[in-house]
Protein backbone atom coordinates (compact mmCIF):
# COMPACT_ATOMS: atom_id res chain seq x y z
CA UNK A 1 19.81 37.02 -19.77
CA UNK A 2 16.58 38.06 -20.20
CA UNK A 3 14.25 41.10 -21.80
CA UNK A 4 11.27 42.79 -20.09
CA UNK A 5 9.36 45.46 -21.86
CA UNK A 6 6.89 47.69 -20.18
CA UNK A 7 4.79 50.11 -22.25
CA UNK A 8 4.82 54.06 -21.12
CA UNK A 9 2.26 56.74 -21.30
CA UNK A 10 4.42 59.87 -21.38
CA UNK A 11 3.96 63.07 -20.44
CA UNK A 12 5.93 66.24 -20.62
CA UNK A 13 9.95 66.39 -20.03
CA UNK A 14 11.95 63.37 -19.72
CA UNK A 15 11.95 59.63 -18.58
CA UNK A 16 13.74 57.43 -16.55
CA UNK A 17 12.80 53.32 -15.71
CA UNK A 18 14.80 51.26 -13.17
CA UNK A 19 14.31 47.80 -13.30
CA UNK A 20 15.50 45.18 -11.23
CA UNK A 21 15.45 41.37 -9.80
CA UNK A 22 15.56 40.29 -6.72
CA UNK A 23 15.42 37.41 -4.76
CA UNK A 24 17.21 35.71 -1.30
CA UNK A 25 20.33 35.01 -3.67
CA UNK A 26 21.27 38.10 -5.51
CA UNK A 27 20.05 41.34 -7.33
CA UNK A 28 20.20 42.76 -11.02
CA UNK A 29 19.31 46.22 -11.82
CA UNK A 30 19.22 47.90 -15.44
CA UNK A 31 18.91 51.64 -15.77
CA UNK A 32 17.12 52.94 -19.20
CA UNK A 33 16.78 56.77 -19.90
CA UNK A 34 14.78 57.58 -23.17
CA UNK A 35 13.34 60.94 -24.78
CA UNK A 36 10.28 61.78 -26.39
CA UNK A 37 8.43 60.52 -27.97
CA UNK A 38 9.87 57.19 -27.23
CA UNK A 39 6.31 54.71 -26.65
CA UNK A 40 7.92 52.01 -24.89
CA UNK A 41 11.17 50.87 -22.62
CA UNK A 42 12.94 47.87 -22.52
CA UNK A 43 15.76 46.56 -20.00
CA UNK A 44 18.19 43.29 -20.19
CA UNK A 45 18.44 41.55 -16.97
CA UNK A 46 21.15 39.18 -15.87
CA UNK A 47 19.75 36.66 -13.85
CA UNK A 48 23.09 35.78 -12.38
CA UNK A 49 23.43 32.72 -10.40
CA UNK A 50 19.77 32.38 -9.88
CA UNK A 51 18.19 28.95 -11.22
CA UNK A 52 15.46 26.87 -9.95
CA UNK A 53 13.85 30.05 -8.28
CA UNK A 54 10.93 32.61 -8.92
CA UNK A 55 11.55 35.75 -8.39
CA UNK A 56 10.13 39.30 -8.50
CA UNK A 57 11.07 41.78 -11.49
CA UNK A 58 10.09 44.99 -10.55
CA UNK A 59 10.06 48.26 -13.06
CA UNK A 60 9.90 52.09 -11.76
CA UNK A 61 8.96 54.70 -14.23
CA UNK A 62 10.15 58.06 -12.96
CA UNK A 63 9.80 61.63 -14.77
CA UNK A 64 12.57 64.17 -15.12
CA UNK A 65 10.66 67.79 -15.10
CA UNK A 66 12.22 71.08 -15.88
CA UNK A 67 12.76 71.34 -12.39
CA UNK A 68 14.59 68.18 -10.68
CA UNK A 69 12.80 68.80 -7.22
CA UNK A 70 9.74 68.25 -9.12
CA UNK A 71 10.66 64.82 -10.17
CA UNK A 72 8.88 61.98 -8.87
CA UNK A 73 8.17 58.18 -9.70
CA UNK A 74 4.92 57.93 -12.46
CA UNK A 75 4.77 54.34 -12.27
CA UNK A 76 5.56 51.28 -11.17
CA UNK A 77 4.74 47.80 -12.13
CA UNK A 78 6.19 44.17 -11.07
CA UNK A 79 5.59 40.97 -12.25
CA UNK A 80 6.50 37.23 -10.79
CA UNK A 81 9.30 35.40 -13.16
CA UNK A 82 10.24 31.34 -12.67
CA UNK A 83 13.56 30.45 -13.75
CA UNK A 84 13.18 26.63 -14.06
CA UNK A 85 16.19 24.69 -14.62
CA UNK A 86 15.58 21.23 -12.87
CA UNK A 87 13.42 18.24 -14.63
CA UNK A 88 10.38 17.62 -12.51
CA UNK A 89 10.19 14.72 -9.74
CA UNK A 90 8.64 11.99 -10.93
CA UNK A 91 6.90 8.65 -8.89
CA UNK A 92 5.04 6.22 -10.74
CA UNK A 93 2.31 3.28 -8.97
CA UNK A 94 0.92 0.21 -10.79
CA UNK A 95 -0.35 -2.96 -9.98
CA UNK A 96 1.63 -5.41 -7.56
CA UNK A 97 -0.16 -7.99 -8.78
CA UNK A 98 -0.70 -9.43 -12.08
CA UNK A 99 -3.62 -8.58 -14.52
CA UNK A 100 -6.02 -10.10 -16.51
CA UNK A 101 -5.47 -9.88 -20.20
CA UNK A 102 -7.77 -7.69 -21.68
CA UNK A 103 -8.37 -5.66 -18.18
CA UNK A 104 -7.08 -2.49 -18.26
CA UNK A 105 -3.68 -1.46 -16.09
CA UNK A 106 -4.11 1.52 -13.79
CA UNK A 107 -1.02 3.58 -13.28
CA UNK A 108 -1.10 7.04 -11.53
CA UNK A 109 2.24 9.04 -10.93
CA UNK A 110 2.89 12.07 -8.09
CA UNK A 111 4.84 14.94 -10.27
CA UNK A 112 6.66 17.91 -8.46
CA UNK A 113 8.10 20.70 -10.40
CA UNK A 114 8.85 24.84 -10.11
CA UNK A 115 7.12 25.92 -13.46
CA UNK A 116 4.10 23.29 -13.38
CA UNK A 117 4.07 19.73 -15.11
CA UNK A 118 2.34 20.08 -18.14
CA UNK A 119 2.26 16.87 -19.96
CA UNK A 120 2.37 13.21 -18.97
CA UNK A 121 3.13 10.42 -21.96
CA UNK A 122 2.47 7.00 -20.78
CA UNK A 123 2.72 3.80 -22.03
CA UNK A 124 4.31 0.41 -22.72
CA UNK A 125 8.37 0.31 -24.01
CA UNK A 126 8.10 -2.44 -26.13
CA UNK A 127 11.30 -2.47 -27.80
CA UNK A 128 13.41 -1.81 -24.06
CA UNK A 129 14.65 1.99 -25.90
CA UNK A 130 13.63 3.84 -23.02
CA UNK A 131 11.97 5.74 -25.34
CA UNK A 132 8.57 5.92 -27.14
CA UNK A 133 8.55 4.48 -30.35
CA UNK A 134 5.97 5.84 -33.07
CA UNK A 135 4.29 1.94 -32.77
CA UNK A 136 4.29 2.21 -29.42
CA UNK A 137 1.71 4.94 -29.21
CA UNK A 138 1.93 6.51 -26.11
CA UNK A 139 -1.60 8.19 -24.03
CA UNK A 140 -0.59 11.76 -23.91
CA UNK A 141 -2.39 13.82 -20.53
CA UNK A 142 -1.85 17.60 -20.93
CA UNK A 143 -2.65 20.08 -17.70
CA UNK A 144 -1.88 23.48 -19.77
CA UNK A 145 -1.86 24.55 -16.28
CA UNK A 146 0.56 22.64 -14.45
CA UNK A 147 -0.88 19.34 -11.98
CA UNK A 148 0.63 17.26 -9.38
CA UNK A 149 -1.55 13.99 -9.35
CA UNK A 150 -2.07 11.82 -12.63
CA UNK A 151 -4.29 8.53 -13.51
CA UNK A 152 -4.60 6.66 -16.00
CA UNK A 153 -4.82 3.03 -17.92
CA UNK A 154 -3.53 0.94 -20.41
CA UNK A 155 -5.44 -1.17 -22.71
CA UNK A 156 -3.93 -4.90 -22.46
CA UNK A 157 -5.78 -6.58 -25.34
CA UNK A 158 -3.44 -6.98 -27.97
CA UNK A 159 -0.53 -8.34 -25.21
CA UNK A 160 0.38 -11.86 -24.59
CA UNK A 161 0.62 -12.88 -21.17
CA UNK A 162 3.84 -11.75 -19.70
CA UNK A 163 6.35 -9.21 -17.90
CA UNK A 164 6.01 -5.82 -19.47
CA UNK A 165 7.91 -2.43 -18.87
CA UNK A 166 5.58 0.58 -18.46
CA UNK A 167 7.49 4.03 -18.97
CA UNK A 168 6.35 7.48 -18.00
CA UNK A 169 7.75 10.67 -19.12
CA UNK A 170 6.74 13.87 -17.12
CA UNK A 171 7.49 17.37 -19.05
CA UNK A 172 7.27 20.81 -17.29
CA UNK A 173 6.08 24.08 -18.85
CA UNK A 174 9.52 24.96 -19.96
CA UNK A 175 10.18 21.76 -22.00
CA UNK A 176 12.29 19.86 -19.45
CA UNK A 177 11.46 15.80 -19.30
CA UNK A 178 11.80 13.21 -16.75
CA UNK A 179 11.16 9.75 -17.48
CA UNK A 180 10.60 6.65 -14.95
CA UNK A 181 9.91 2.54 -15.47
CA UNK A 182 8.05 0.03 -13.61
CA UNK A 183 7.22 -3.70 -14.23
CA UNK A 184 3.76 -4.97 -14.79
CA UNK A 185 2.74 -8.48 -15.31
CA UNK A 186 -0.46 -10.04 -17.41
CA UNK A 187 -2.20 -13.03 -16.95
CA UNK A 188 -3.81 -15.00 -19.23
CA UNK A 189 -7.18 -14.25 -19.83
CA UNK A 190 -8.75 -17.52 -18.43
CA UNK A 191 -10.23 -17.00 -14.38
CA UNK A 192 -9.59 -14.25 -12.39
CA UNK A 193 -5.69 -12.79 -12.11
CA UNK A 194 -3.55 -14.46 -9.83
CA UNK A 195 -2.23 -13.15 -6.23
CA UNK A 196 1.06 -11.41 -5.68
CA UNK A 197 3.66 -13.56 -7.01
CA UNK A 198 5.57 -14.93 -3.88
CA UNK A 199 8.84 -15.28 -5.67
CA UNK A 200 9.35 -11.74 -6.09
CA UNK A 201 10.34 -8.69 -4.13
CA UNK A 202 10.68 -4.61 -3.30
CA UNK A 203 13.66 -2.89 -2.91
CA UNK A 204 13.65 0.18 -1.34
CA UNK A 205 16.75 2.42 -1.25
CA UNK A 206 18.38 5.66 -0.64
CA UNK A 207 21.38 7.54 -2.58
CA UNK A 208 23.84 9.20 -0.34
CA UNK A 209 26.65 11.38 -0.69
CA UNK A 210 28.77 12.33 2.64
CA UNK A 211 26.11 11.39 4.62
CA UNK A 212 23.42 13.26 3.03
CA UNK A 213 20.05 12.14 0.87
CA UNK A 214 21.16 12.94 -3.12
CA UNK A 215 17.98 13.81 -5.68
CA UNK A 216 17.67 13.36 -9.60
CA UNK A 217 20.47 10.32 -8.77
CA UNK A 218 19.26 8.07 -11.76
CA UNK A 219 19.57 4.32 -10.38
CA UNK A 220 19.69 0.95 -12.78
CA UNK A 221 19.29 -2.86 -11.09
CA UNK A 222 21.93 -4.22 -13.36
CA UNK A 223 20.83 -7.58 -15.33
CA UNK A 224 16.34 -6.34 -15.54
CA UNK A 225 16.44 -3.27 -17.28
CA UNK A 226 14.53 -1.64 -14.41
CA UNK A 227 15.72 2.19 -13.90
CA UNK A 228 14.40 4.75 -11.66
CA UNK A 229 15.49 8.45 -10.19
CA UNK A 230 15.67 9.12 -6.51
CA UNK A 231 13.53 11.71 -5.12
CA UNK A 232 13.95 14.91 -3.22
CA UNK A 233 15.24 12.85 0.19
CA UNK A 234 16.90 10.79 -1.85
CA UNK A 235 14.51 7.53 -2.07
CA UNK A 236 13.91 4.95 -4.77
CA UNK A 237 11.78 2.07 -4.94
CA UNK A 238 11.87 -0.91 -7.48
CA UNK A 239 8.80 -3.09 -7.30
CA UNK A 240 8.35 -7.00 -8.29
CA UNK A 241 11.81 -8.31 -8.21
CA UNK A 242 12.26 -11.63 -8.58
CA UNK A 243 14.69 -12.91 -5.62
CA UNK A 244 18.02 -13.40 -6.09
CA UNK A 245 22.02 -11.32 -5.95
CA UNK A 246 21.40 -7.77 -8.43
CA UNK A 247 24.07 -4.70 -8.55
CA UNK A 248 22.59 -1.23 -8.21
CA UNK A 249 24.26 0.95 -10.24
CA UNK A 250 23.71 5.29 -9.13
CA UNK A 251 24.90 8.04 -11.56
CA UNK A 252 23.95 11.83 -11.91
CA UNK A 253 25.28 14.96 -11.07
CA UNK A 254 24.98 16.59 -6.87
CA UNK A 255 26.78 19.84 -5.67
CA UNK A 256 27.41 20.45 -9.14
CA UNK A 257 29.33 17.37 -10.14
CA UNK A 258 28.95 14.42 -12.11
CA UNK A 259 28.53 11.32 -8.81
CA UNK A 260 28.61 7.68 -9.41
CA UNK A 261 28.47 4.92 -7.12
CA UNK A 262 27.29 1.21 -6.52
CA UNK A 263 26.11 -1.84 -3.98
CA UNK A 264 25.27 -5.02 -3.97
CA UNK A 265 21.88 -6.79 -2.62
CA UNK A 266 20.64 -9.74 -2.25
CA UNK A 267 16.49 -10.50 -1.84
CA UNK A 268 16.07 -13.68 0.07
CA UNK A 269 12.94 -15.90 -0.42
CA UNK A 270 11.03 -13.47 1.78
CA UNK A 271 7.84 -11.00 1.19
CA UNK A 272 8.95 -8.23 3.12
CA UNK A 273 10.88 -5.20 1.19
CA UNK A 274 14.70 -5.43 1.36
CA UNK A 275 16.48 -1.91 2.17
CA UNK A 276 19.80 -0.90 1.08
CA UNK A 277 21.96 2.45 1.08
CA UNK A 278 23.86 3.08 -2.04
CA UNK A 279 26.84 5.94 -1.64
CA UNK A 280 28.06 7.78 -4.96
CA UNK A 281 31.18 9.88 -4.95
């Protein structure tokens, strides 16, 4: 439930305010009558069912004069609320191909949200926590504003050549996080960075339930430590997987219930991506 305040010039006789919400969903209304020499109204709205929306709150000052077919409205204000409830959508893109040590590792990430994405923490999970530890350092970007497109790097210096996890955490204006993983490989430092390693893979998938694409369906290749969350239709992408059998594990809540589900894939000694469905229940 939540509190608007407007303040009031008054003038002579009595006051009345309506306030109310609306949206395509459903409509609150609150009622406040006050007296001289009252300065100031407030009104507790219940937003209901709404969530994940922005809606309108709009507040009507009316004055009651000795006469009521002289009343008449005095004033009337409205103001645009967001009622975020949802993490924000989250794709991450690095390199496909190893990098030298000591050059720096790109990664930019597309974030989608209702209240704006505020902050993006990026960086290397070290320890496999999925979660920044306080060695681990993550860059921090801030947007007070909200933004949808993010770049950055990654110093590689003090990394020995090897398969590394990058994480990024997306967090909207009204605290909520989202978090997402992708593999990146270094080189050692000697001649230029090898080409795509030909022993590894993409898998590209979709979560279903009945038929239909499921979002925010977080989705683990069993046996790599590689995690990622579908998006809006759905899709999910893990990058440079070596070839072999994995299990895809899919968990999360859609229509309002906690879903699960699994499937099995196999990436044959081939380039192209390898596409699978995975169905939760």
């Amino acid at each position: 439930m939540e509190t608007a305040s407007w303040p009031a010039r008054r003038r002579s006789g009595s006051s009345q305010t309506a306030a109310k919400t609306s949206s395509s969903t459903s409509l609150s209304r609150a009622v406040c009558s006050e007296s001289p020499p009252a300065s100031a109204i407030s009104a507790r709205l219940d937003p209901g069912g709404l969530r994940n929306v922005a809606v309108d709150i709009l507040a009507q000052l009316s004055l009651r004069t000795i006469s009521p077919a002289a009343d008449r409205s005095a004033a009337e204000a409205a103001v645009r609320v967001i009622l975020d409830g949802a993490a924000p959508e989250l794709r991450v893109t690095v390199p496909d191909h190893p990098v030298a040590k000591g050059s720096p590792i790109s990664v930019s990430a597309e974030t989608q949200d209702l209240s704006g994405v505020e902050k993006l923490e990026v960086g290397f999970d070290l320890d496999g926590s999925s979660d920044f530890e306080e060695k681990e350092a993550p860059k921090v970007l801030q947007q007070p504003g909200g933004a949808e497109s993010w770049t950055t790097s990654l110093p590689t210096e003090n990394l020995e050549p090897g398969r590394y996890r990058v994480m990024v955490r997306a967090t909207d204006r009204v605290g909520l996080s989202r978090s997402e993983f992708q593999q990146v490989s270094i080189a050692p430092p000697s001649g230029l960075a090898k080409p795509a390693d030909k022993t590894t893979s993409t898998i590209r998938g979709t979560v279903v339930l009945v038929d239909r694409p499921a979002a925010g369906i977080t989705v683990q290749l069993e046996g790599t430590g590689l995690e990622t969350v579908s998006d809006s239709a759905g899709r999910f992408v893990f990058s440079k997987v070596p070839h072999g059998s994995y299990k895809l594990r899919a968990k999360g809540i859609a229509l309002n219930k906690f879903r699960e589900g699994s499937a099995q894939i196999t990436l044959p000694a081939a380039t192209e991506p390898a596409e699978i469905v995975v169905p939760v229940r």
